[in-house]
Every structure is written in structure tokens, then in C-alpha cells.
Protein backbone atom coordinates (compact mmCIF):
# COMPACT_ATOMS: atom_id res chain seq x y z
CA UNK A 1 -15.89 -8.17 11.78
CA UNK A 2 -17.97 -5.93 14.35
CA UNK A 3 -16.37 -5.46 18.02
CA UNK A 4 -12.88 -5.96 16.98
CA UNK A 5 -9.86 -3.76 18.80
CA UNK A 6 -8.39 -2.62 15.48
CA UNK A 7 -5.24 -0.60 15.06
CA UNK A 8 -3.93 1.02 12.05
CA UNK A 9 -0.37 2.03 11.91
CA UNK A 10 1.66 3.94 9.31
CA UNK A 11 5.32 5.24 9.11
CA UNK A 12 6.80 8.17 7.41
CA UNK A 13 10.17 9.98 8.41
CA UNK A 14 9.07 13.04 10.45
CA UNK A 15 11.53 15.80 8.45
CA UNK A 16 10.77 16.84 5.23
CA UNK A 17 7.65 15.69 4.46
CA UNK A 18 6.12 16.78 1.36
CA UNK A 19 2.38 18.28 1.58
CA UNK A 20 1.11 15.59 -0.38
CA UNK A 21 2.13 13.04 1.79
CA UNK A 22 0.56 14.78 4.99
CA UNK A 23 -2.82 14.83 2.91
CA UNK A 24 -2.32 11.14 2.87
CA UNK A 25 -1.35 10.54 6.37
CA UNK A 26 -4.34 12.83 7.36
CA UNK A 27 -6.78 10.90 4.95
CA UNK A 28 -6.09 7.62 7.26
CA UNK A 29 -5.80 9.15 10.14
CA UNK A 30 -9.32 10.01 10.12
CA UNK A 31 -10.44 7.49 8.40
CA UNK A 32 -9.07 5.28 11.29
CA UNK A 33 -10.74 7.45 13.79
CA UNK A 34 -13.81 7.98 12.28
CA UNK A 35 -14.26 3.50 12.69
CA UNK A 36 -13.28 4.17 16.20
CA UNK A 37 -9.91 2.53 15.72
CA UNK A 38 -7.05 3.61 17.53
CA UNK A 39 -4.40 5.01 15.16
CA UNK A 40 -0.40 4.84 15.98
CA UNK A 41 2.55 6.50 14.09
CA UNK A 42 6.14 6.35 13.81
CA UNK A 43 9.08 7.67 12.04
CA UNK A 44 12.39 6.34 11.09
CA UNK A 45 12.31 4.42 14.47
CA UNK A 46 10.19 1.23 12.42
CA UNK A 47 13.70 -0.04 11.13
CA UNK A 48 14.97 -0.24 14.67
CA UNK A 49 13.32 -3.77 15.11
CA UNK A 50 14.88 -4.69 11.89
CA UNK A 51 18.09 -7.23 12.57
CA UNK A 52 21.48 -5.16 12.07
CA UNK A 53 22.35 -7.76 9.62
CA UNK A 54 19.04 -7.48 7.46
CA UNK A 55 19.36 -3.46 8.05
CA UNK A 56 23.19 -3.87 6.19
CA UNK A 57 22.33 -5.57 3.51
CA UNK A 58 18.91 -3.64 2.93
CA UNK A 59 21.03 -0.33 3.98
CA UNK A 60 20.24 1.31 0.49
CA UNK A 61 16.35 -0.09 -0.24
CA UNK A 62 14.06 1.57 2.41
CA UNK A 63 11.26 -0.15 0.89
CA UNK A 64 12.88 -3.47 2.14
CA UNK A 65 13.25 -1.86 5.19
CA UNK A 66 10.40 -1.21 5.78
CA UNK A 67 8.42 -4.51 4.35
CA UNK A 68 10.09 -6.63 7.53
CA UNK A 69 10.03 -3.32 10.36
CA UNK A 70 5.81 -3.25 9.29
CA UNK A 71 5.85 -6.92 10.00
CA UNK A 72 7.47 -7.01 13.44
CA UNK A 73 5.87 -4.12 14.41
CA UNK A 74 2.30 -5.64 13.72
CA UNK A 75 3.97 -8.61 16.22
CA UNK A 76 4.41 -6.18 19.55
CA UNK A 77 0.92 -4.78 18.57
CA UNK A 78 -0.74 -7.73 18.71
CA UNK A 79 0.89 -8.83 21.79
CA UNK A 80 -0.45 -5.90 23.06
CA UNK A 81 -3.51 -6.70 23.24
CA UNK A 82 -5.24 -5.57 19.67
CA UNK A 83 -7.08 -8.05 17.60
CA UNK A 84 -6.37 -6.62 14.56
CA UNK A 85 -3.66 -4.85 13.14
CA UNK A 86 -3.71 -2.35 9.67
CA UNK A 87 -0.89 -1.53 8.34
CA UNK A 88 -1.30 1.43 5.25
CA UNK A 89 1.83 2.87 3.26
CA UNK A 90 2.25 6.44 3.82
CA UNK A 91 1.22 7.58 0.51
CA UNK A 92 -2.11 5.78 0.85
CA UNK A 93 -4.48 8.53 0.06
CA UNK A 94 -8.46 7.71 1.67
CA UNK A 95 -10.84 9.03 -0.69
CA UNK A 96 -14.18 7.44 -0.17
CA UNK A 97 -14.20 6.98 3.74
CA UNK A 98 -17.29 5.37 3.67
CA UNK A 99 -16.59 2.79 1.49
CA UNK A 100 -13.00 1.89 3.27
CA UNK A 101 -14.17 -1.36 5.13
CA UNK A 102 -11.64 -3.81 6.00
CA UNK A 103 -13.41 -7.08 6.17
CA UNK A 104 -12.28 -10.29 4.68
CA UNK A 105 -12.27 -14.37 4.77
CA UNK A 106 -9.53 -15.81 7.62
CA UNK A 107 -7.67 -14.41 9.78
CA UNK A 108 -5.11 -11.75 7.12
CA UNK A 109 -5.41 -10.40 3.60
CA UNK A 110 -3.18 -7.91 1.50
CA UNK A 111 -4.23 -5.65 -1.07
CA UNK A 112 -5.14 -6.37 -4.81
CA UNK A 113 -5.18 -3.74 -7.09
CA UNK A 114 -5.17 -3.59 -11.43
CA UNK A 115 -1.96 -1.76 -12.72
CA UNK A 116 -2.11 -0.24 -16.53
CA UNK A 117 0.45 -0.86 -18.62
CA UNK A 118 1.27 0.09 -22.86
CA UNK A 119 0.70 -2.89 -24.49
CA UNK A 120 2.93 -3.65 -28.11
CA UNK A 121 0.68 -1.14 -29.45
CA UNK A 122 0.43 1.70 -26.93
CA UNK A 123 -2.84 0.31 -25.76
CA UNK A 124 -3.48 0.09 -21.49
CA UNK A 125 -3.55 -3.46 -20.72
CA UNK A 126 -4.98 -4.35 -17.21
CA UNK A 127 -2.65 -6.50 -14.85
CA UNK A 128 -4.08 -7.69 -11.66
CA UNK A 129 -1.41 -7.89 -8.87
CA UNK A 130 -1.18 -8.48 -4.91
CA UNK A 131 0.39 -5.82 -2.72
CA UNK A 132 0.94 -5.14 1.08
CA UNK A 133 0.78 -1.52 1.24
CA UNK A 134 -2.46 -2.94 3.01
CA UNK A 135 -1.51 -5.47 5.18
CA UNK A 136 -4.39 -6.97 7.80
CA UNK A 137 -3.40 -9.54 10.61
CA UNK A 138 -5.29 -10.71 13.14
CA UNK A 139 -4.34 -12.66 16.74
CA UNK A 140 -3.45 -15.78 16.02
CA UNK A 141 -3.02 -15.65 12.09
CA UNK A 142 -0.67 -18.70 10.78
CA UNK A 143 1.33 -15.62 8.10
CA UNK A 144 2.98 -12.83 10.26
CA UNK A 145 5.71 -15.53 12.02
CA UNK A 146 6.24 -17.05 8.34
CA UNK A 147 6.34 -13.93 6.03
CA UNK A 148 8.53 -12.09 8.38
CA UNK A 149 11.18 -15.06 8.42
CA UNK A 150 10.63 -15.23 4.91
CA UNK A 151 12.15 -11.72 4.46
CA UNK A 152 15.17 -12.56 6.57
CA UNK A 153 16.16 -15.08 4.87
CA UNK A 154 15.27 -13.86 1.14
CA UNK A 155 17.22 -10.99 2.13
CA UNK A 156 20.30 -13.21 3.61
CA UNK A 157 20.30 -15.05 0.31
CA UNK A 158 20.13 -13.03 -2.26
CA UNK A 159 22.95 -12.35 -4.42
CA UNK A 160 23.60 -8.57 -6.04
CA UNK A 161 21.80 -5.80 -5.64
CA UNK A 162 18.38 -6.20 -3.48
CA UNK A 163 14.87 -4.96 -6.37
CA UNK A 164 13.09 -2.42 -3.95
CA UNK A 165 10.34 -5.25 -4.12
CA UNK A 166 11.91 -8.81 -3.56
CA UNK A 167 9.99 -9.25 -0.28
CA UNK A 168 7.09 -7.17 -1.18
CA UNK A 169 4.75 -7.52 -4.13
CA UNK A 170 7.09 -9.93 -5.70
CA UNK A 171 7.15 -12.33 -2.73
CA UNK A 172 3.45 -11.85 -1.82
CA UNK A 173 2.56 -12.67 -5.81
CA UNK A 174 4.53 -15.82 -5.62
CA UNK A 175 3.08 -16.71 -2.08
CA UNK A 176 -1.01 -15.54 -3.56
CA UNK A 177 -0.17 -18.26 -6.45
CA UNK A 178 0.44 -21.33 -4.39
CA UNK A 179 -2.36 -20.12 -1.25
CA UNK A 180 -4.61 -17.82 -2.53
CA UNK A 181 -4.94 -15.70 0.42
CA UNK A 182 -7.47 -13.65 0.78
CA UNK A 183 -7.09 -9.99 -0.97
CA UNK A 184 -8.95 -6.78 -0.56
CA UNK A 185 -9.67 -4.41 -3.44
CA UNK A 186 -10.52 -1.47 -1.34
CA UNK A 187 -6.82 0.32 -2.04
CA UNK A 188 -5.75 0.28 -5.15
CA UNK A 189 -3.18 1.86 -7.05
CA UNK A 190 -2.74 4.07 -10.56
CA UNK A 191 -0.41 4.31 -12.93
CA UNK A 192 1.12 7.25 -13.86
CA UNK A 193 -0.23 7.45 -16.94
CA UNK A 194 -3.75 6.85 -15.04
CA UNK A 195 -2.98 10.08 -12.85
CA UNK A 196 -2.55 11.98 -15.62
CA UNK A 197 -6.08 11.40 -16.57
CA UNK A 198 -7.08 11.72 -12.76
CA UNK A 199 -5.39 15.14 -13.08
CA UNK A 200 -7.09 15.91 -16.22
CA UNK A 201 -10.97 14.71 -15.22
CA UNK A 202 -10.96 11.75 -17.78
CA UNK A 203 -9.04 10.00 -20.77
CA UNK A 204 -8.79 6.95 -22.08
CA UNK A 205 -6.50 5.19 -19.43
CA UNK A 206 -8.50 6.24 -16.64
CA UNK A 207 -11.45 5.08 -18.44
CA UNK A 208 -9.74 1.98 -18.72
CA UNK A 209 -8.92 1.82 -15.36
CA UNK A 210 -12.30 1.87 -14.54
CA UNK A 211 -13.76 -0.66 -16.81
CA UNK A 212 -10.77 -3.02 -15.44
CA UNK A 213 -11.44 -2.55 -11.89
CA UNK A 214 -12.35 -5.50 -9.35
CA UNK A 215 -14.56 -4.49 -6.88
CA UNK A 216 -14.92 -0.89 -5.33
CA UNK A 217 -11.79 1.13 -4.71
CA UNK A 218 -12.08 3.51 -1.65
CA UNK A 219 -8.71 4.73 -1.36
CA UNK A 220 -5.12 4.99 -3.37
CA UNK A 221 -1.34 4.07 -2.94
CA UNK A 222 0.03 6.80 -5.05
CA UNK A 223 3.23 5.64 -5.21
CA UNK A 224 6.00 8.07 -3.40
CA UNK A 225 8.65 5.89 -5.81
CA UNK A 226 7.57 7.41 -9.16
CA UNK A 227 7.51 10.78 -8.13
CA UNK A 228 9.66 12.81 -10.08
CA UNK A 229 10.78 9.54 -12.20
CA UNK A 230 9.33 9.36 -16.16
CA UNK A 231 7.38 5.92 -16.37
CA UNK A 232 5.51 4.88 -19.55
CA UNK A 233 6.06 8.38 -21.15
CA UNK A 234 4.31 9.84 -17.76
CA UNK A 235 6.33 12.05 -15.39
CA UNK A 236 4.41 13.41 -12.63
CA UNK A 237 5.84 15.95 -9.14
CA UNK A 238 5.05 16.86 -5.63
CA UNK A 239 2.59 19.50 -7.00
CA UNK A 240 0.95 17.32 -8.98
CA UNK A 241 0.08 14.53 -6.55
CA UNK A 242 -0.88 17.28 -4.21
CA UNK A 243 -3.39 18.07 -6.87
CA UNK A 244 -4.18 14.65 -7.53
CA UNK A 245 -4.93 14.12 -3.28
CA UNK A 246 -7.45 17.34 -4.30
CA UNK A 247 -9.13 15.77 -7.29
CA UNK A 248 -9.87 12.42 -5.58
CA UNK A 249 -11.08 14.03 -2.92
CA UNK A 250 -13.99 15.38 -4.59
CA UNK A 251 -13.95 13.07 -7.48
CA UNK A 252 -12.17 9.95 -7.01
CA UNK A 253 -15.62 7.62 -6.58
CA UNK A 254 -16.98 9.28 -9.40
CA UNK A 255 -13.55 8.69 -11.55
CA UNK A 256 -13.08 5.38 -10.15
CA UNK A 257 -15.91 3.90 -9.32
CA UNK A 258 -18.62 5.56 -11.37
């Protein structure tokens, strides 16, 4: 939608940051400017709008942290005065500016993406998911209000240990299959195993990838999670992802998208 005062916001802890993650931040940050929206950043401070007894029982899941602090951030932006607010994860990674065009049906959308995974026989088998590390709302949407009081009181409820993703993709694919609200393929996301081939200028699961894809991907959630973690016989580091940042940025439409 033309004319409309956009912001895109993002949150990372300011200490430590690994390179890879500052290509990411950069890759939005310019994206974001080069629309002519206005950009905004914080650190650690996000959780402070979290309630004290949401931030104790989510003490030890950042992710859940930072699902609800996203949410009631986009709330004082939009009182603010913007008509639409962007949120991106941190380890979003822009590749094909160009192509990065938030537009959608209503009045909020999430992110879609297709995940690989081994089949029985080893095979990549193409899973088509919801996620909010792209989360659009505009003034006067009907989800913000709901999905933020959905994650107080998931949280409140739950019993044992809190999975990093009980108000995030998990939620949002339970919510998608009773409203079907509008998603946008734009940012996607890669398995490891997918990287590897990224890393590697082609293979059979990025090849997959491709053939699976739904609609044109112009940027990646890498997945700050895995680092460092083996997942589906895949085990990729900081060096690597910095390397994979490099690769898409010369590649990635042509690997993706081609």
C-alpha cells in the first residue's frame, strides 16, 4: 500500500554481537531506508514492557521474551502515529532488496516459509509453516490486542518447561488453521542442511528447496538458534553464516529463486 508511514523495528542485545548478525541488521536497515521507511532499534530494553510475571516464568526462553516485548512494542508505535509497523528477527538477512515488498490482503500478515526435513528415507521433504519473524500490523488491525493476550496467558498456563516456540510459530500455526490470515513468502527460512548447499553453490536440498518454494523469497531468517547446534546431520558456526550472509548476497536470487 503506497503512502503509508511504515516503521520497521528489530532488536538484538548491543554486546557481543557476532559479525554475521550485524550483516543482517545492516541488510534491513537499508533495506528499510532505501523504501523511505523510518527504521528504529533496541537492545535488551524490548523485554522491559514484558509483565514481571510473564518475564519470570519466560526468565530462561528469550525467544518467548521476545515474541510478547515485539508485540507491545508494535502497540506504542502505532500509537505513535505510524500506520504500519514491521517487525524482522535480527538474523533476518535482506538479499534481494528489490524484491522485499511488504504488501498483503487486511490489515496484518506473518511470514510463510517451506522448511526441509529427512524423510524415512533420507529424502528432503517440503513442510510449509507460518512464522512471525515477519510480523506486519497496521492501525486498527483486530490481532495485535488478541495475540499479545494470547501470550500472557499461554505463558501463565502452561505447565513445565516453556518450548522456545509455544507462542511463536506454534501458536501462529494453530491460529493460521482456524483464520487463515494472510501470509507473506518474501522471508523465508533454510534448513541447515539447505545452508550447506547455499555454502557449497548447489546440491540436492537446495535444489529442493527451490523446486518447493511458494512465491519469491527476497530475504532469510537464518536462524541464530541452530548455530553451533548439529540438526539433521548439519552443524553449521558463526563463520559459516557469515559466509552464507556473503553467498546470498551475490547469489541468493539466483540459488533461490532461479
Amino acid at each position: 500500500m503506497a503512502g503509508v508511514r511504515t516503521v520497521v523495528c528489530q532488536s538484538f542485545r548491543t554486546w557481543d554481537v557476532p559479525p554475521w548478525i550485524d550483516l543482517c541488521l545492516g541488510s534491513v536497515r537499508a533495506w528499510a531506508r532505501s523504501r523511505g521507511h523510518t527504521y528504529v532499534f533496541e537492545d535488551d530494553a524490548l523485554f522491559d514492557r514484558v509483565p514481571d510475571a510473564y518475564r519470570r516464568r519466560a526468565a530462561d526462553r528469550p525467544m518467548v521474551l521476545s515474541d510478547l516485548g515485539r508485540l507491545r512494542w508494535a502497540e506504542v508505535l502505532l500509537e505513535a502515529g505510524y500506520q504500519r509497523v514491521v517487525w524482522l528477527d535480527a538474523d533476518v538477512f535482506v538479499f534481494a532488496p528489490d524484491a522485499m515488498v511488504i504488501d498483503h490482503e487486511g490489515d496484518y500478515a506473518f511470514g510463510r516459509e517451506v522448511w526441509l526435513q529427512p524423510d524415512a528415507r533420507g529424502r528432503p521433504r517440503a513442510h510449509r509453516k507460518v512464522h512471525n519473524a515477519l510480523a506486519v500490523f497496521d492501525a486498527g488491525n483486530p490481532m495485535l490486542s488478541f495475540y499479545a493476550h494470547a501470550c500472557e496467558r499461554i505463558v501463565a498456563r502452561f505447565e513445565g518447561p516453556l518450548p522456545p516456540t509455544v507462542v511463536g510459530p506454534r501458536l501462529l500455526a494453530t491460529l493460521h488453521g482456524l483464520l487463515d490470515f494472510p501470509t507473506l513468502p518474501a522471508v523465508g527460512t533454510l534448513a541447515p542442511r539447505v545452508l550447506v548447499d547455499v555454502l557449497a553453490g548447489g546440491g540436492d536440498w537446495l535444489d529442493a528447496q527451490r523446486a518447493a518454494r511458494d512465491g519469491r523469497v527476497a530475504a532469510i531468517n537464518l536462524g541464530a538458534s541452530l548455530v553451533g547446534t548439529e540438526h539433521d546431520g548439519a552443524r553449521l558456526d558463526a563463520d559459516d553464516m557469515r559466509a552464507v550472509c556473503d553467498r546470498l548476497r551475490v547469489e541468493g536470487d539466483a540459488l533461490l529463486n532461479g
